[in-house]
PDB file of N, CA and C in Angstrom:
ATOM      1  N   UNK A   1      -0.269  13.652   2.099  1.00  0.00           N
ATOM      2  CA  UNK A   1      -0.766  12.446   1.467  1.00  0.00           C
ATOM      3  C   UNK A   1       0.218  11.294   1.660  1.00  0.00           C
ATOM      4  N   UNK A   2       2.054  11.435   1.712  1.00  0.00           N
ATOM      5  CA  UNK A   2       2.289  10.730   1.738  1.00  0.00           C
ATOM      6  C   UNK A   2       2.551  10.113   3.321  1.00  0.00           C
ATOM      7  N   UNK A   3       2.029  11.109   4.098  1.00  0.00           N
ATOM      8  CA  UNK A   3       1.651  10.023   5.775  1.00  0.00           C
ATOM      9  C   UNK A   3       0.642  10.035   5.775  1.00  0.00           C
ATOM     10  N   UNK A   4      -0.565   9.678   4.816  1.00  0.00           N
ATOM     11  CA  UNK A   4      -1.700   8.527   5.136  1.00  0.00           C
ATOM     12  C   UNK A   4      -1.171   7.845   4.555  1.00  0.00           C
ATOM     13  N   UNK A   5      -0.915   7.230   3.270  1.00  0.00           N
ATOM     14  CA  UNK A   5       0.118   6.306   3.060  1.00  0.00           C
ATOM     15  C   UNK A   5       0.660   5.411   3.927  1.00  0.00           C
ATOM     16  N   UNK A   6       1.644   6.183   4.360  1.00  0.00           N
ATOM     17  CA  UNK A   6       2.715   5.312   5.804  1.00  0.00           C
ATOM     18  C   UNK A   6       1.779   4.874   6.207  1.00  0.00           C
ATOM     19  N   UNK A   7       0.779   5.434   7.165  1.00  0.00           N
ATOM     20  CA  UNK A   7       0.372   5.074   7.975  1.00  0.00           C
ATOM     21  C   UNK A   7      -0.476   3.663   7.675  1.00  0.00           C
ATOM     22  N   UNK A   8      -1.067   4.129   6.810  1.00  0.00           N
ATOM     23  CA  UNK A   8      -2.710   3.076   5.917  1.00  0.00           C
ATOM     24  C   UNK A   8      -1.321   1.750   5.381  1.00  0.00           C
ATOM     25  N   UNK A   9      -0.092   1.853   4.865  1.00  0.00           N
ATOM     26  CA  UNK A   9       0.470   0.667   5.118  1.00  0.00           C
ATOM     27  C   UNK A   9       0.969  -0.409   6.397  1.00  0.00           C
ATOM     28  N   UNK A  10       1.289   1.007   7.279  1.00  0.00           N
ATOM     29  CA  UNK A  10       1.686   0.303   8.516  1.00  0.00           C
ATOM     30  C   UNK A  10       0.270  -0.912   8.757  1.00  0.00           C
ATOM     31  N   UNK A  11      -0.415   0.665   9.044  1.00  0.00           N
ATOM     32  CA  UNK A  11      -1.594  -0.581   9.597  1.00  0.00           C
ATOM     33  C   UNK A  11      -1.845  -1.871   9.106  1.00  0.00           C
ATOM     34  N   UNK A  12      -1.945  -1.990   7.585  1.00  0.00           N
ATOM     35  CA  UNK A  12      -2.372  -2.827   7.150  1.00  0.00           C
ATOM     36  C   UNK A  12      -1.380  -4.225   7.633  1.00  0.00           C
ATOM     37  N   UNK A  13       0.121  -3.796   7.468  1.00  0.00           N
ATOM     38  CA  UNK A  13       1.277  -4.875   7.716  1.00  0.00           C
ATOM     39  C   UNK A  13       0.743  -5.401   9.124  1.00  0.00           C
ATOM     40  N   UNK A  14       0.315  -4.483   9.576  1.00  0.00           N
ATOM     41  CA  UNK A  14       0.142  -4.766  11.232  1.00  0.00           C
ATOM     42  C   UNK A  14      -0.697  -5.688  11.284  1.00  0.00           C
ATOM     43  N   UNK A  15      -1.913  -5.745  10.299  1.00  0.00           N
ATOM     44  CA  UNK A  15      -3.237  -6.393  10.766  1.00  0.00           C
ATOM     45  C   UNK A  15      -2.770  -7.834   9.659  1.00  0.00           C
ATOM     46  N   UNK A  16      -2.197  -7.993   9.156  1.00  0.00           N
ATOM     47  CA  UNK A  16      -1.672  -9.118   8.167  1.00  0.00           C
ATOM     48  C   UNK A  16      -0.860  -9.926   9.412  1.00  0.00           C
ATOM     49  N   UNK A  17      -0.333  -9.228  10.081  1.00  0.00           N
ATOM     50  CA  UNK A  17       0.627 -10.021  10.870  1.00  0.00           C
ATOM     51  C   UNK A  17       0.119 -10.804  11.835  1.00  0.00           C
ATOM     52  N   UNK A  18      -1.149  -9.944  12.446  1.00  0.00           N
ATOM     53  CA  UNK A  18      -2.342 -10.131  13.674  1.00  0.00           C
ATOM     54  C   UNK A  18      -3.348 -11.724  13.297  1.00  0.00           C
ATOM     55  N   UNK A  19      -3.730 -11.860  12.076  1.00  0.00           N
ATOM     56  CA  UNK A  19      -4.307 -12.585  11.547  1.00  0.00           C
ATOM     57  C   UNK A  19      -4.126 -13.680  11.469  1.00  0.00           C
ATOM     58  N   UNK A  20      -2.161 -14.025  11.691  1.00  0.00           N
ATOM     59  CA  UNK A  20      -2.070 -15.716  11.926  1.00  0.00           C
ATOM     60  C   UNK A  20      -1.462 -15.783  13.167  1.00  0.00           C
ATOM     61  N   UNK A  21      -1.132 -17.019  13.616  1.00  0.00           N
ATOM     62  CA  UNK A  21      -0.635 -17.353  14.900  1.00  0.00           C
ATOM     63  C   UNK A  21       1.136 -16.694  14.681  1.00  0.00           C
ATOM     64  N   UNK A  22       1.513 -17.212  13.666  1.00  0.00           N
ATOM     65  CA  UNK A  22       3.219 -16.758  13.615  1.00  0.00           C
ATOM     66  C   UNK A  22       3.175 -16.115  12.530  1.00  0.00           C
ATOM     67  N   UNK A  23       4.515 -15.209  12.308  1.00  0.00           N
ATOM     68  CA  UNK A  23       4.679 -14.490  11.451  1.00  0.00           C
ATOM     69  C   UNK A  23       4.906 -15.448  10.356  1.00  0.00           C
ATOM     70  N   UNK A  24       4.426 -15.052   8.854  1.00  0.00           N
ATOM     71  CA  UNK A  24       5.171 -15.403   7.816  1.00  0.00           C
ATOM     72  C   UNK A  24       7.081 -15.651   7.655  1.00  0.00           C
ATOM     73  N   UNK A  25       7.239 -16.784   7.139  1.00  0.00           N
ATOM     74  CA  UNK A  25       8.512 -17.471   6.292  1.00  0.00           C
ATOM     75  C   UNK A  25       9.287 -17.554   7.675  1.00  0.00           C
ATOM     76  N   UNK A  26      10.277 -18.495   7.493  1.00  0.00           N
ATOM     77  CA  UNK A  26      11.245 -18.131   8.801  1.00  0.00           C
ATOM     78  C   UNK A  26      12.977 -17.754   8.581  1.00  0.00           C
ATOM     79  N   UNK A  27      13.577 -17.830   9.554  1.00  0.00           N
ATOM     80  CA  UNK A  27      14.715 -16.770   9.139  1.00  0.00           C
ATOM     81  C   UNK A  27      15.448 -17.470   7.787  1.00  0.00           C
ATOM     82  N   UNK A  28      15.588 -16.491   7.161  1.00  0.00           N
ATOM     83  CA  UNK A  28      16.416 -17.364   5.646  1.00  0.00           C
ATOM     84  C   UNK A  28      15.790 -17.418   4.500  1.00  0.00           C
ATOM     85  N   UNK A  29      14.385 -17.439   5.397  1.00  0.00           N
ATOM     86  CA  UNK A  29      13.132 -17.826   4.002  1.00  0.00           C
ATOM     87  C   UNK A  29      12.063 -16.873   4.232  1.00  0.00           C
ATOM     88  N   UNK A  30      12.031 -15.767   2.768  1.00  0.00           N
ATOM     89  CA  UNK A  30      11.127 -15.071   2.605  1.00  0.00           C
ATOM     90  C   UNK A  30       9.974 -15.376   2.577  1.00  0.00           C
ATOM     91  N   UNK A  31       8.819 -14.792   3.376  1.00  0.00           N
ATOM     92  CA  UNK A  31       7.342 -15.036   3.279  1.00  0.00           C
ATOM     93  C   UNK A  31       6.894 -14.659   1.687  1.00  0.00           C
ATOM     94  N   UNK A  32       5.497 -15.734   1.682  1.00  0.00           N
ATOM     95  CA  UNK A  32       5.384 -15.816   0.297  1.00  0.00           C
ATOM     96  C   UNK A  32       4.832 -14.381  -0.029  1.00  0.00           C
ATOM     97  N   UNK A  33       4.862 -13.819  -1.659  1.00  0.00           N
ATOM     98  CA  UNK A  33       4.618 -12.586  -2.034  1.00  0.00           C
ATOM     99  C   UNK A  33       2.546 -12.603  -1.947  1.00  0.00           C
ATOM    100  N   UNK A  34       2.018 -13.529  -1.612  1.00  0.00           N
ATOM    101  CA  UNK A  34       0.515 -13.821  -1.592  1.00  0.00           C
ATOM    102  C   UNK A  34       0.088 -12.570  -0.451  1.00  0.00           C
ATOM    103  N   UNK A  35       1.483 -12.550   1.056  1.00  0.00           N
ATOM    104  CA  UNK A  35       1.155 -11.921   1.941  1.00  0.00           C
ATOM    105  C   UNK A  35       1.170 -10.480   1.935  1.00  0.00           C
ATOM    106  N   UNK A  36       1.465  -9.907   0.970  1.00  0.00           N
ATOM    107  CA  UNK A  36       1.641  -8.573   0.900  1.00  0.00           C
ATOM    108  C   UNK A  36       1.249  -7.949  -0.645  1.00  0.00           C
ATOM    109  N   UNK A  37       0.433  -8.908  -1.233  1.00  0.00           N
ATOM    110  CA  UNK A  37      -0.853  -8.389  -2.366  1.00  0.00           C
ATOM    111  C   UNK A  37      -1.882  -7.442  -2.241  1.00  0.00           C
ATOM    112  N   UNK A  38      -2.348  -7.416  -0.923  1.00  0.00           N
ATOM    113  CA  UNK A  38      -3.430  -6.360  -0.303  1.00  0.00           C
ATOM    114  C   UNK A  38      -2.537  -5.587  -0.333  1.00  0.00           C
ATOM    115  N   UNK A  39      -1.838  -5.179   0.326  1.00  0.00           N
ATOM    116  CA  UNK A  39      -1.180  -3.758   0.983  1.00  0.00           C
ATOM    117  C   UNK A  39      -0.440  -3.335  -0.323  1.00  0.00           C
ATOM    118  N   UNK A  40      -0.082  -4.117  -1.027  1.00  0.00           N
ATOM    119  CA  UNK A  40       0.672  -3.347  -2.086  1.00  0.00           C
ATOM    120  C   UNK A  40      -0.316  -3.052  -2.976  1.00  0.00           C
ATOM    121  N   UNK A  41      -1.474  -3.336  -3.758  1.00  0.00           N
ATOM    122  CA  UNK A  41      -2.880  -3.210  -4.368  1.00  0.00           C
ATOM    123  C   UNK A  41      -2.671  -1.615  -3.791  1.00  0.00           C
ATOM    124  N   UNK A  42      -3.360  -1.727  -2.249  1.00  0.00           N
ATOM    125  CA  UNK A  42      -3.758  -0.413  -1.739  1.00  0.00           C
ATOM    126  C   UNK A  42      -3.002   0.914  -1.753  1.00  0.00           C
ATOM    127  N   UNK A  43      -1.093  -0.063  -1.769  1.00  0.00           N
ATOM    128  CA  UNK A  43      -0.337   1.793  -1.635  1.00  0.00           C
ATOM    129  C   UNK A  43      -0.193   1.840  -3.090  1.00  0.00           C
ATOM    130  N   UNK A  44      -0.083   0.747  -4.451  1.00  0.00           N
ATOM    131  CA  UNK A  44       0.065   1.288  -5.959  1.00  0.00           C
ATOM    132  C   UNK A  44      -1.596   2.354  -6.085  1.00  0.00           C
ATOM    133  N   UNK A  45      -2.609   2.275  -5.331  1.00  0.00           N
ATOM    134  CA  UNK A  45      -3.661   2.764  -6.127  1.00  0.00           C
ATOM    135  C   UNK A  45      -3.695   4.127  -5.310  1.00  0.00           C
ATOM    136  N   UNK A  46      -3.465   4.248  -4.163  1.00  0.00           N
ATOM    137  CA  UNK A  46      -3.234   5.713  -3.567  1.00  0.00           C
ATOM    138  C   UNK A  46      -2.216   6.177  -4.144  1.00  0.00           C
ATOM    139  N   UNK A  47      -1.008   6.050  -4.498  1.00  0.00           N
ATOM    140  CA  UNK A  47      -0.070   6.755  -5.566  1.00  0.00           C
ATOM    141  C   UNK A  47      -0.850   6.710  -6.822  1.00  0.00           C
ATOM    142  N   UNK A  48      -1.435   6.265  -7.346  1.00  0.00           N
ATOM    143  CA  UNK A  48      -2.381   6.917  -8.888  1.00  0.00           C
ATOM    144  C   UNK A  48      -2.804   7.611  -8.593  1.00  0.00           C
ATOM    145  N   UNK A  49      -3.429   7.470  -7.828  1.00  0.00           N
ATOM    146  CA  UNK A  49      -4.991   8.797  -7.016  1.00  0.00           C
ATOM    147  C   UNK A  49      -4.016   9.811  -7.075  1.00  0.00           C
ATOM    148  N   UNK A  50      -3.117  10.170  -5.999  1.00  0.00           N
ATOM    149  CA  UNK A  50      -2.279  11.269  -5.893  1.00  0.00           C
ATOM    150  C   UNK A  50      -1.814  11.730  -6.632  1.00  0.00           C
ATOM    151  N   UNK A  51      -1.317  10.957  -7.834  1.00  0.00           N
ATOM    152  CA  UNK A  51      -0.585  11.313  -8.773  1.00  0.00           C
ATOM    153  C   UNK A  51      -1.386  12.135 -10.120  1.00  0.00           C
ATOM    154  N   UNK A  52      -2.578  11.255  -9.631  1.00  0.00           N
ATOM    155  CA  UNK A  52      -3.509  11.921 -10.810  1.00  0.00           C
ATOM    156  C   UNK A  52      -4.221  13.122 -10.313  1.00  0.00           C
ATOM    157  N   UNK A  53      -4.579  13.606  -9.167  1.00  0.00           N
ATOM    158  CA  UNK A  53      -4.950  14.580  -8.500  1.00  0.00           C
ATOM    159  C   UNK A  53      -3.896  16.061  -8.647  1.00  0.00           C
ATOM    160  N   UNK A  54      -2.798  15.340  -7.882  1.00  0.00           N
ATOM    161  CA  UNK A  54      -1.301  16.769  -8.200  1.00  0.00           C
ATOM    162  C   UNK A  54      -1.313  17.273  -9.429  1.00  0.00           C
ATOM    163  N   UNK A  55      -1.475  16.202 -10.650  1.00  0.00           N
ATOM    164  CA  UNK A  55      -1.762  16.773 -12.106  1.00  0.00           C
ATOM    165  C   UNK A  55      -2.854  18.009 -12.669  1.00  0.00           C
ATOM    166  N   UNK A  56      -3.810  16.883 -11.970  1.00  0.00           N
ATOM    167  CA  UNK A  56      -5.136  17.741 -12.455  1.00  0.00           C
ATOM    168  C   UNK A  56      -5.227  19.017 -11.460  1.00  0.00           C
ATOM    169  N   UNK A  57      -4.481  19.361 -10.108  1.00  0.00           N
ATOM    170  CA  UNK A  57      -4.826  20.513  -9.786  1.00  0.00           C
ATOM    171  C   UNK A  57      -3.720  21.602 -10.506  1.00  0.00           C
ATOM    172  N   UNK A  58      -2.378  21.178 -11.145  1.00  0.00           N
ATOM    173  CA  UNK A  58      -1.775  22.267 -11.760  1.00  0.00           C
ATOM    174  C   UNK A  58      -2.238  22.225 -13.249  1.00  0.00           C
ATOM    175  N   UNK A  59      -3.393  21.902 -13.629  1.00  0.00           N
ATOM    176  CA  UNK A  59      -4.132  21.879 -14.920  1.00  0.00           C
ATOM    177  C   UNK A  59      -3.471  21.353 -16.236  1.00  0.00           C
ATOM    178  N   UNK A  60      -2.615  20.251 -16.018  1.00  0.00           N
ATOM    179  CA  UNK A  60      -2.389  19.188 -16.807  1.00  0.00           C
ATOM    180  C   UNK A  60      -3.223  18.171 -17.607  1.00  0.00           C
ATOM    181  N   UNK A  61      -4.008  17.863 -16.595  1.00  0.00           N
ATOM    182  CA  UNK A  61      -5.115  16.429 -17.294  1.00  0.00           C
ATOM    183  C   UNK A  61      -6.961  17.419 -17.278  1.00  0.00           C
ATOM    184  N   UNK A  62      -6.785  17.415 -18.300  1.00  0.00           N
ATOM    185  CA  UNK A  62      -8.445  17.462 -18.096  1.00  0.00           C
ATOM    186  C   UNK A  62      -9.810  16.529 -18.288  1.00  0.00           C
ATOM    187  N   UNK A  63     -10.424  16.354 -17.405  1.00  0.00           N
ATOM    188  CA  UNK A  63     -11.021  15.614 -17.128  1.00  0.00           C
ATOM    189  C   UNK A  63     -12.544  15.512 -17.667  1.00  0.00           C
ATOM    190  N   UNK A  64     -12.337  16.426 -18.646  1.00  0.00           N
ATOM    191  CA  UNK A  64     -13.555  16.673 -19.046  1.00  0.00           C
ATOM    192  C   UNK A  64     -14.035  15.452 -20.386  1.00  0.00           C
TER     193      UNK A  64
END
C-alpha cells in the first residue's frame, strides 16, 4: 500500500508540473502551498483508508 502511494504521488507531482509552462516559485522562493493541495488531500486520505483498514482487519474497529 505504501508503493501505490509513492507512486499515485509521484504521478500526481508529475502531472502538476506538466500543466504549466514553468515550474512553480523560483530559486529562493517557495512555490505557493495552493500547488500541492491535490496531492496532499489524496496521500492524507489513502493513509486513513489504510490506516483504518490495518485496524479493522486485526479486529480493532468494528464497523458494525
Amino acid at each position: 500500500m505504501k508503493k501505490v502511494l509513492l507512486v499515485l504521488s509521484m504521478v500526481i507531482s508529475a502531472s502538476m508540473y506538466s500543466q504549466g509552462d514553468e515550474i512553480p516559485g523560483e530559486p529562493g522562493d517557495p512555490a505557493p502551498i495552493d500547488m500541492y493541495t491535490p496531492a496532499l488531500l489524496i496521500i492524507g486520505g489513502g493513509l486513513l483508508l489504510y490506516y483504518t483498514m490495518r485496524k479493522t482487519k486485526k479486529g480493532r474497529i468494528d464497523l458494525k
